[in-house]
N, C-alpha and C. Protein backbone atom coordinates (compact mmCIF):
# COMPACT_ATOMS: atom_id res chain seq x y z
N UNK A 1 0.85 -1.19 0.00
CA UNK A 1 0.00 0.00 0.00
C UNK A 1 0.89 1.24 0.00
N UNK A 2 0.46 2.17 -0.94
CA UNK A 2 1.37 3.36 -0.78
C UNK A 2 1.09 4.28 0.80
N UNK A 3 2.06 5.17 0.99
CA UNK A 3 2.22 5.83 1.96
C UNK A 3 0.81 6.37 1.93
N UNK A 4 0.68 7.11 1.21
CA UNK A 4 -0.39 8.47 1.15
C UNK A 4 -1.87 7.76 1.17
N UNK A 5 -1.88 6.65 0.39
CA UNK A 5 -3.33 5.87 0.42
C UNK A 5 -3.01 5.21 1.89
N UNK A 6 -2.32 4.66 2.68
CA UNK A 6 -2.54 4.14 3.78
C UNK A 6 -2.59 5.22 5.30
N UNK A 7 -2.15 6.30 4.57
CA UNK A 7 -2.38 7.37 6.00
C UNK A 7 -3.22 8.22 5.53
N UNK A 8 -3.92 8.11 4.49
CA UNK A 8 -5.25 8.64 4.05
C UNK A 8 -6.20 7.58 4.93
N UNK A 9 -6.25 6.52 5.00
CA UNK A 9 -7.47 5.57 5.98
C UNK A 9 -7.33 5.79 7.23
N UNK A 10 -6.33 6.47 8.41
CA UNK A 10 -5.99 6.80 9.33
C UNK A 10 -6.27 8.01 9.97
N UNK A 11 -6.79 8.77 9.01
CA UNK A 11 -6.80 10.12 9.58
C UNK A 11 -8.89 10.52 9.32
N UNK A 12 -9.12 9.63 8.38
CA UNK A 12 -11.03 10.51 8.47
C UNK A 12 -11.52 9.73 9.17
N UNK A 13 -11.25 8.70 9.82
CA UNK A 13 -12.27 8.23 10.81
C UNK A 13 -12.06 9.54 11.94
N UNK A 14 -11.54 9.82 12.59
CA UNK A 14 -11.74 10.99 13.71
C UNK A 14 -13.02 12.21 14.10
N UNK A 15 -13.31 12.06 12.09
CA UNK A 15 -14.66 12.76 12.57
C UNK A 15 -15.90 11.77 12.96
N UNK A 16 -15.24 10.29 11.91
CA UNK A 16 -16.58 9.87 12.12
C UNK A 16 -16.86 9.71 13.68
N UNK A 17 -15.70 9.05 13.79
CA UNK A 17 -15.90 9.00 15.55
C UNK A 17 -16.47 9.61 16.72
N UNK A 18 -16.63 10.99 16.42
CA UNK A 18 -16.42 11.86 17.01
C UNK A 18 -18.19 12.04 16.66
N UNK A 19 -18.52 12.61 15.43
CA UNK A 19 -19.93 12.40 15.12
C UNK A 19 -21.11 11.31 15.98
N UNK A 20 -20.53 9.98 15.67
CA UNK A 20 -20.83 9.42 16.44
C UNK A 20 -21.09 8.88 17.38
N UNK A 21 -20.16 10.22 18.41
CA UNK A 21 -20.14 9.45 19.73
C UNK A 21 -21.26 11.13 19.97
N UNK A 22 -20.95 12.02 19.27
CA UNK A 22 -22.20 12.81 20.01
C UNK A 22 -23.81 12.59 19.40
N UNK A 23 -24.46 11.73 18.22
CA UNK A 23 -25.59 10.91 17.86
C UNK A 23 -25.94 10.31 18.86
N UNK A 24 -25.10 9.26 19.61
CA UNK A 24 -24.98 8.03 20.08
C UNK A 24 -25.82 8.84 21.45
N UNK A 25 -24.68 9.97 22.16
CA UNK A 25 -25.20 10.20 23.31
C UNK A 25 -26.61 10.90 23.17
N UNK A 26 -26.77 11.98 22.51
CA UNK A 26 -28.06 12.36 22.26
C UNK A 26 -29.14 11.21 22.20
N UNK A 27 -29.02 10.12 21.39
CA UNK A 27 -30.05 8.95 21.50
C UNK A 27 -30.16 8.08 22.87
N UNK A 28 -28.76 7.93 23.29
CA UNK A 28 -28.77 7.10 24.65
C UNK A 28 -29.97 8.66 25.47
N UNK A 29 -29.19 9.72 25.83
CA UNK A 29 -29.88 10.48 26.25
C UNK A 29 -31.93 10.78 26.15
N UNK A 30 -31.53 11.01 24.87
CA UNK A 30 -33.14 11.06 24.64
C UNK A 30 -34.49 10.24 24.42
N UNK A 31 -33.80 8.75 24.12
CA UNK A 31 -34.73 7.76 23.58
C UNK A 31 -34.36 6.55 24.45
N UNK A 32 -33.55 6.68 25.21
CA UNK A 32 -33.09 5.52 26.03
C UNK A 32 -33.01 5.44 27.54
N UNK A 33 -32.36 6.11 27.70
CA UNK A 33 -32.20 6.65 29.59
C UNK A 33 -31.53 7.57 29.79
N UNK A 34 -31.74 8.27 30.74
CA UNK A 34 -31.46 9.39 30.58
C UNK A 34 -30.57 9.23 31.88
N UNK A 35 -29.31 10.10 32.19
CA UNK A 35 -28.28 10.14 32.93
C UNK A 35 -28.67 11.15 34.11
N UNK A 36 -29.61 12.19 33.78
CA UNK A 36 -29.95 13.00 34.71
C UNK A 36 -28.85 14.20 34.64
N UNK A 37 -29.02 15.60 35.26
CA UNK A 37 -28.50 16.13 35.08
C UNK A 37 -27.27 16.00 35.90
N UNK A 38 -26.01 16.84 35.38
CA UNK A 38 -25.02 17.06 35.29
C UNK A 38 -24.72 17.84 37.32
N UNK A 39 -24.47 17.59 38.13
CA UNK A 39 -24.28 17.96 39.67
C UNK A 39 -23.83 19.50 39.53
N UNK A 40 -24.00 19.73 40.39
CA UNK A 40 -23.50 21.58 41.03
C UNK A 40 -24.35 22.44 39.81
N UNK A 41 -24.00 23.40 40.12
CA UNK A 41 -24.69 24.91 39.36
C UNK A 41 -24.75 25.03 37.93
N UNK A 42 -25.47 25.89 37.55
CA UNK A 42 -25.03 25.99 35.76
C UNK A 42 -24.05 27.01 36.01
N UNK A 43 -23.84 27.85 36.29
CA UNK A 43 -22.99 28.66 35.88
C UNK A 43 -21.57 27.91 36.40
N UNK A 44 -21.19 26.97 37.62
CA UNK A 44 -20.10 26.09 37.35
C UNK A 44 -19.84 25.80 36.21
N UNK A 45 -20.63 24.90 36.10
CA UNK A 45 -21.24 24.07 34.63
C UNK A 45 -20.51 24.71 33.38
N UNK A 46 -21.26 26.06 33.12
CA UNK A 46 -20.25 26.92 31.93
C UNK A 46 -19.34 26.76 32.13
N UNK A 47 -19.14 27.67 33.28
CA UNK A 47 -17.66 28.18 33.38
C UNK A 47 -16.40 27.09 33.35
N UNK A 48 -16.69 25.61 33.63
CA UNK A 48 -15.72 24.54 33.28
C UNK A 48 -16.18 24.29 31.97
N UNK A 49 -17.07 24.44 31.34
CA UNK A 49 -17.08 24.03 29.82
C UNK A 49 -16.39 24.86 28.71
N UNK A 50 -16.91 26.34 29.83
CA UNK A 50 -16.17 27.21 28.65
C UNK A 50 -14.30 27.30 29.05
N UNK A 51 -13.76 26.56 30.10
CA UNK A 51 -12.53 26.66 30.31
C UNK A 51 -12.20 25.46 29.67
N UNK A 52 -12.96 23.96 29.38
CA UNK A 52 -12.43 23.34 28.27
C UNK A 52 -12.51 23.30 27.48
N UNK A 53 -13.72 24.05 26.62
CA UNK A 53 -13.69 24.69 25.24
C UNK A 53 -12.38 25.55 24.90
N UNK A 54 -11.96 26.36 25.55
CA UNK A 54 -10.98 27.18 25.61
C UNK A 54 -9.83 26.57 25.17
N UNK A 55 -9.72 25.66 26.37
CA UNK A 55 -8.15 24.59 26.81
C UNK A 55 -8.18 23.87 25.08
N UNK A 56 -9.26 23.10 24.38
CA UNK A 56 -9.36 22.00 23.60
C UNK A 56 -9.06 23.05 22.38
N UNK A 57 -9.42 23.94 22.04
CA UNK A 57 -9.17 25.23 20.38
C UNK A 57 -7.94 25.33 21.11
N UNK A 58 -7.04 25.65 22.35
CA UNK A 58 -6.00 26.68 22.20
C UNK A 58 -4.84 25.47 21.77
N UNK A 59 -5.04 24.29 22.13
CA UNK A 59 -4.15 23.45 22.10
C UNK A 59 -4.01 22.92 20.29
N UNK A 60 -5.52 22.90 20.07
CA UNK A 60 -5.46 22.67 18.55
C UNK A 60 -4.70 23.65 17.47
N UNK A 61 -4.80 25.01 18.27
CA UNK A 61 -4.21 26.10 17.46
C UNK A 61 -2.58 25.97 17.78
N UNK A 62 -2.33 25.80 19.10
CA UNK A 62 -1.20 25.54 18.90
C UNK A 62 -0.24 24.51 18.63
N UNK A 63 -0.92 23.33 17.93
CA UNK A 63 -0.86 22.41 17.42
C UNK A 63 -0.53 22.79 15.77
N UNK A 64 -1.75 23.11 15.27
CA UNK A 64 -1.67 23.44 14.13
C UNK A 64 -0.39 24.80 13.57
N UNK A 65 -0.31 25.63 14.94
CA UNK A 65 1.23 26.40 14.67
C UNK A 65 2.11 25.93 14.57
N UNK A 66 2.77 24.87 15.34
CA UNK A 66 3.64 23.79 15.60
C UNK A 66 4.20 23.56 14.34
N UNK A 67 2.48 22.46 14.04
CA UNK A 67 2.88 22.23 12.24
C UNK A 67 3.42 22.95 11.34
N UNK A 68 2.61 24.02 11.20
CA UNK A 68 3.01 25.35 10.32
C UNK A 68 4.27 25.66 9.98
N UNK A 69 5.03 26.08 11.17
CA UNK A 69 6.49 26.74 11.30
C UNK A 69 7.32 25.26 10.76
N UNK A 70 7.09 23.93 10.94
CA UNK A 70 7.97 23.04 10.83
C UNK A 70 6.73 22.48 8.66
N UNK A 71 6.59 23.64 8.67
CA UNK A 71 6.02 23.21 6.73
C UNK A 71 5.68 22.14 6.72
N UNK A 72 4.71 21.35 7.91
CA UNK A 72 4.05 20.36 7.94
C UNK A 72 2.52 20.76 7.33
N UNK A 73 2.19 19.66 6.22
CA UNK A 73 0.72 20.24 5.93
C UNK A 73 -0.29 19.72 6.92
N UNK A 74 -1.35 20.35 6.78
CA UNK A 74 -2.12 20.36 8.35
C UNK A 74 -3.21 19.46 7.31
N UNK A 75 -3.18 18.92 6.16
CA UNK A 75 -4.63 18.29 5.19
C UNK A 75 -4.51 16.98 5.66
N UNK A 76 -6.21 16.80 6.22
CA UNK A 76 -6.05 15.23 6.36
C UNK A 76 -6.05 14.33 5.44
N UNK A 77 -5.19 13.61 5.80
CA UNK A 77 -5.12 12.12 4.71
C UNK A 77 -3.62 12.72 3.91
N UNK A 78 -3.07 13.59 4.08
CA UNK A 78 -1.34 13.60 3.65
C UNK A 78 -0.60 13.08 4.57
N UNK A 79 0.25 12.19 4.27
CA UNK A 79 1.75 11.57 4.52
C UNK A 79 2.33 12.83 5.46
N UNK A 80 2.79 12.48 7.06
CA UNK A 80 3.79 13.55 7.24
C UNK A 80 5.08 13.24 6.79
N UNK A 81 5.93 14.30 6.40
CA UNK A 81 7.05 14.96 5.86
C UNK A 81 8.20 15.28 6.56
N UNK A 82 8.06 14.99 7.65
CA UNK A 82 8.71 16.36 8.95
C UNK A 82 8.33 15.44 10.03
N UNK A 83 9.46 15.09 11.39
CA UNK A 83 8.82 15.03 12.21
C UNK A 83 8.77 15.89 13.05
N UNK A 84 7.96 16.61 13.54
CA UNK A 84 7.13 17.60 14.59
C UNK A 84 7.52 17.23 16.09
N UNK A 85 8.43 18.28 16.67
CA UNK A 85 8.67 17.63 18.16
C UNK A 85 9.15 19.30 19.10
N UNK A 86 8.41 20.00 18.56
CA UNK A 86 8.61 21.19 19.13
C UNK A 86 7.11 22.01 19.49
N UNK A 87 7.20 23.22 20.46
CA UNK A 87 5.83 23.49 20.67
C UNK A 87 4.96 22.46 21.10
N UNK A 88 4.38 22.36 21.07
CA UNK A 88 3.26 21.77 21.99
C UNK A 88 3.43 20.29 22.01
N UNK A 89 3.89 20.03 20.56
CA UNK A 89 4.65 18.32 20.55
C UNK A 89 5.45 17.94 21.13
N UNK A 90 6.54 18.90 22.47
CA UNK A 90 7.15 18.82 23.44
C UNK A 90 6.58 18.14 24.24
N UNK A 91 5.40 18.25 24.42
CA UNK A 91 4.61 17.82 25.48
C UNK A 91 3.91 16.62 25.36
N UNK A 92 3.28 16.90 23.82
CA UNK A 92 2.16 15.42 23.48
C UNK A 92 2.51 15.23 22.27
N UNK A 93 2.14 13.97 22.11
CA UNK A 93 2.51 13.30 20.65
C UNK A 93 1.39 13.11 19.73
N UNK A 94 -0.06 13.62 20.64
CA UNK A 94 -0.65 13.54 19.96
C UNK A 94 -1.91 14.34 20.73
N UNK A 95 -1.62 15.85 20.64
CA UNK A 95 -2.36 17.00 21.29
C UNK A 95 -3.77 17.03 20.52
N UNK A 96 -3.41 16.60 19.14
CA UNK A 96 -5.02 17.61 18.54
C UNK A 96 -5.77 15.92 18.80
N UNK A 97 -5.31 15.19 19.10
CA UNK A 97 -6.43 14.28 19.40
C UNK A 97 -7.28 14.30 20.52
N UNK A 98 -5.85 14.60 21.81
CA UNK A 98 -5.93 14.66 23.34
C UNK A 98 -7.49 16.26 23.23
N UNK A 99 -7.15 17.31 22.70
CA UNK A 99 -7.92 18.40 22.55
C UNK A 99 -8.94 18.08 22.26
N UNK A 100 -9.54 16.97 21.28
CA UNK A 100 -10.86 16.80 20.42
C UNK A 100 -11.70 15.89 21.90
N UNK A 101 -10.72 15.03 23.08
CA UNK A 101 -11.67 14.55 23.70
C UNK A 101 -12.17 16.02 24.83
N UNK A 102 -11.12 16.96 25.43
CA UNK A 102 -11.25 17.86 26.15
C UNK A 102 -12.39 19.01 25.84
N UNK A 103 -12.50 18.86 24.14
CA UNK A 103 -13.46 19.52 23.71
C UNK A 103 -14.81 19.33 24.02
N UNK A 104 -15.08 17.52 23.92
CA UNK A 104 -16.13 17.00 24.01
C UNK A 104 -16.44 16.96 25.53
N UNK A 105 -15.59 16.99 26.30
CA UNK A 105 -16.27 16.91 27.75
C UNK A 105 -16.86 18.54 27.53
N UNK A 106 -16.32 19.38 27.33
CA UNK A 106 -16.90 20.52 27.50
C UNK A 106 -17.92 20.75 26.66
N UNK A 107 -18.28 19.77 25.33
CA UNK A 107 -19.62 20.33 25.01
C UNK A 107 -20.52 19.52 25.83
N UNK A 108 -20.39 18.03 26.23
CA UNK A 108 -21.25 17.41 27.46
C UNK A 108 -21.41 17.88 28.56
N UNK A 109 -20.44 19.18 29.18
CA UNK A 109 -21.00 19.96 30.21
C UNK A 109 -21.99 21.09 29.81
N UNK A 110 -22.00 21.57 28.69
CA UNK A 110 -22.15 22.61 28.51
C UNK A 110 -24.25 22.13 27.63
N UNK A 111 -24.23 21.05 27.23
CA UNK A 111 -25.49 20.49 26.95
C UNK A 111 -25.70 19.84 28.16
N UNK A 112 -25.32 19.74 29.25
CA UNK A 112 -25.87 18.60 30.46
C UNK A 112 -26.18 17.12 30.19
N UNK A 113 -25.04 16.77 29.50
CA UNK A 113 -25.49 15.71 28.50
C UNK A 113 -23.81 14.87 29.50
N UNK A 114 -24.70 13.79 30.21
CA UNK A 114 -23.69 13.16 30.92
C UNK A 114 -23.58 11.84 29.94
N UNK A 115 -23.85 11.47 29.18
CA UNK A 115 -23.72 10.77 28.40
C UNK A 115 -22.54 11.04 27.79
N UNK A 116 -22.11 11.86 26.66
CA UNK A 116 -21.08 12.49 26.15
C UNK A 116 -19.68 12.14 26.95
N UNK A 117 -20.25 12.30 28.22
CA UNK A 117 -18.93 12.54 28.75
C UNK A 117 -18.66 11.22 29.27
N UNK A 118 -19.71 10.00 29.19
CA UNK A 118 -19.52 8.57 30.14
C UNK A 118 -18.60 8.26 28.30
N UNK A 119 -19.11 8.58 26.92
CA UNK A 119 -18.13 8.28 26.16
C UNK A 119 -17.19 8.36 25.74
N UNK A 120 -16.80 9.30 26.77
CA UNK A 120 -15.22 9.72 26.33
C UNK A 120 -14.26 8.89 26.03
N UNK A 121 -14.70 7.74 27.16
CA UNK A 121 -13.48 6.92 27.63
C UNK A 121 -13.85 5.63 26.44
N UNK A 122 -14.99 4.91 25.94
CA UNK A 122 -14.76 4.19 24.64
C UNK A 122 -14.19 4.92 23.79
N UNK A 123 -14.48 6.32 23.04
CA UNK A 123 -13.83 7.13 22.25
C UNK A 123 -12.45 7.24 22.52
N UNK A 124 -12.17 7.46 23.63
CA UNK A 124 -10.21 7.51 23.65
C UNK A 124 -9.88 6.47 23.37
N UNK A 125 -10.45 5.16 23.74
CA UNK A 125 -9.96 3.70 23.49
C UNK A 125 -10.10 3.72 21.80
N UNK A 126 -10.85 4.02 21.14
CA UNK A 126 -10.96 3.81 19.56
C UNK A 126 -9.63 4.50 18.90
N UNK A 127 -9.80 5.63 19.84
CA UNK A 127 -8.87 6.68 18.63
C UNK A 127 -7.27 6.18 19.14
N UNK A 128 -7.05 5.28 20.49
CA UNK A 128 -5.97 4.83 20.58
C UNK A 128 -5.35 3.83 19.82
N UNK A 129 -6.48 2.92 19.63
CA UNK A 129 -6.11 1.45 18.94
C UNK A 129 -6.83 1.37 17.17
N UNK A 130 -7.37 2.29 17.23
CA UNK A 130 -7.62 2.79 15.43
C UNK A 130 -7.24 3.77 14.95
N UNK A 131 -6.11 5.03 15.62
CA UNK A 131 -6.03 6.08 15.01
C UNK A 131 -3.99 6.19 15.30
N UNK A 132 -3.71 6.20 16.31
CA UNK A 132 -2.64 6.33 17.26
C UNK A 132 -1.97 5.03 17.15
N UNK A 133 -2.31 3.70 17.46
CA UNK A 133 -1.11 2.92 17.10
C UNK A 133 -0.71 2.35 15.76
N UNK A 134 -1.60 2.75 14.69
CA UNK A 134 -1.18 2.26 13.20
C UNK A 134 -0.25 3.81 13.04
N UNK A 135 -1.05 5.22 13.14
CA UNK A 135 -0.14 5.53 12.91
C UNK A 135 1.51 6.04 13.71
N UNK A 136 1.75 5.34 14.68
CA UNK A 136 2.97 5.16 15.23
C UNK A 136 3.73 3.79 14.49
N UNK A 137 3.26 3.50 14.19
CA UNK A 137 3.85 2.37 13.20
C UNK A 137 4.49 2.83 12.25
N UNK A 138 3.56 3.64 11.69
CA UNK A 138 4.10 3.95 10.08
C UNK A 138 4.66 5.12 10.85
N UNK A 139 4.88 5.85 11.64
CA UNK A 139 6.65 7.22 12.05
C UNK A 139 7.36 5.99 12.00
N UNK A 140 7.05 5.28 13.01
CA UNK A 140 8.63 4.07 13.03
C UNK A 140 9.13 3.66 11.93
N UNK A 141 8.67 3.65 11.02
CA UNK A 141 8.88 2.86 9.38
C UNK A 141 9.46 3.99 8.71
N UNK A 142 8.72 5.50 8.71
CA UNK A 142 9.14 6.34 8.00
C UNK A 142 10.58 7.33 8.99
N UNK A 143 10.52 7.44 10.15
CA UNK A 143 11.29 8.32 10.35
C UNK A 143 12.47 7.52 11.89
N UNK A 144 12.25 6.39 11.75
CA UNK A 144 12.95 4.96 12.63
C UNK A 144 13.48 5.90 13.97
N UNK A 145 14.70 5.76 14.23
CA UNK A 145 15.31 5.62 15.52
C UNK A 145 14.63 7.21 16.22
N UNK A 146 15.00 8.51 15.11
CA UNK A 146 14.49 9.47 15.57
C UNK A 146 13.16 9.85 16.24
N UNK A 147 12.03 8.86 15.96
CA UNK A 147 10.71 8.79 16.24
C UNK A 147 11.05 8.10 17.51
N UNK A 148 11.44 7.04 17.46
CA UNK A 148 11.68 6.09 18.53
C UNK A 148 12.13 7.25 20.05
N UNK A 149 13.21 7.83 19.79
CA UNK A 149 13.90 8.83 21.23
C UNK A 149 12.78 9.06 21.11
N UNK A 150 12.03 10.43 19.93
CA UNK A 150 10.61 10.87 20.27
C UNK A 150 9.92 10.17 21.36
N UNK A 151 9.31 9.37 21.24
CA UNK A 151 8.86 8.16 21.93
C UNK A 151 8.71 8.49 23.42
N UNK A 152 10.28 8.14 23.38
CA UNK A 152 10.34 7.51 24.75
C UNK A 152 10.89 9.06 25.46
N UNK A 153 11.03 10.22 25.22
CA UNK A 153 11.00 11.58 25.77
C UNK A 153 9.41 11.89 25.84
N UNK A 154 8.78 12.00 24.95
CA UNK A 154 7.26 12.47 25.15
C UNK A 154 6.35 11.73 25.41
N UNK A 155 4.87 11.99 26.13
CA UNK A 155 4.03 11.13 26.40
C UNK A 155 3.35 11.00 25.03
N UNK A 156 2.57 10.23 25.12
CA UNK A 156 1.52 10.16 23.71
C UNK A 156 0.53 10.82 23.90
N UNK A 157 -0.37 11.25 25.32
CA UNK A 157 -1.62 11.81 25.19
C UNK A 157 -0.96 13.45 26.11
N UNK A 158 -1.08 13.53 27.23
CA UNK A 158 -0.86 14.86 27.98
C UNK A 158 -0.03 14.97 29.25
C-alpha cells in the first residue's frame, strides 16, 4: 500500500468518531435513559465548559502552529514529511487528538449531557487502537530511531 493511500485511511475516521459518539449520546440520552443532570450549578457548569472549550481550540491552534512553522501540511489524509517535536509536541505526541476529547467533555458539560462525557473513555480507546497505534507504526517505518527517542522523551496523550 502506498504511503499516502494508507495514512489517508488513518486520519477521516476521527470525525466519524467523534460524530458518532455525540448521535450516540443524544439517542442514549433522549430515547433511552437518561443520565440526569449534570451535579453543582449551571454557571459552574459553563464556566468549566467554557474553560475546556478554551483549553481544547488553544491546544489545537497551537498544534496546528507547531505544524506550520515546521512546513508540515495540516490536510487530512497527507503523509507527514517532517517530524514535529517542538511546541506543543514537546509535550504530546498527539495533542489535537488529546484536545478533540477535552473539547467533548466541555460540550457534554455545557449540553448537560452526561452521556457524552460517560463516552469519552470508549472514544479515547478507539482513537488509541484505530487512530494512534497504526499511525505510530508507520513514524517508526518512516522516520525509525528518531521517532523512537521521540517516543520515549514524550508522552503520547498529555
Amino acid at each position: 500500500m502506498e504511503d499516502n493511500e494508507e495514512h489517508n485511511t488513518k486520519w477521516k475516521p476521527i470525525e466519524i468518531m467523534m460524530l458518532i459518539t455525540l448521535v450516540l449520546s443524544l439517542f442514549l440520552e433522549f430515547f433511552v435513559f437518561s443520565l440526569g443532570d449534570i451535579p453543582g450549578s449551571l454557571i459552574l457548569r459553563l464556566e468549566l465548559s467554557g474553560l475546556l472549550l478554551f483549553a481544547g481550540l488553544s491546544i489545537i491552534l497551537l498544534a496546528r502552529y507547531s505544524l506550520s512553522k515546521s512546513k508540515q501540511l495540516t490536510v487530512h489524509g497527507e503523509p507527514s514529511k517532517a517530524l514535529v517535536t517542538t511546541g506543543i509536541f514537546k509535550y504530546s505526541r498527539n495533542p489535537i487528538y488529546a484536545s478533540i476529547l477535552i473539547s467533548l467533555v466541555g460540550a457534554g458539560l455545557i449540553f448537560n449531557n452526561i452521556w457524552v462525557i460517560v463516552l469519552i473513555i470508549p472514544l479515547g480507546l478507539a482513537i488509541h487502537r484505530i487512530l494512534i497505534l497504526p499511525e505510530e507504526v508507520n513514524l517508526v517505518k518512516k522516520f525509525g530511531d528518531e521517532y523512537l527517542h521521540y517516543m520515549n522523551r514524550v508522552r503520547r496523550w498529555l
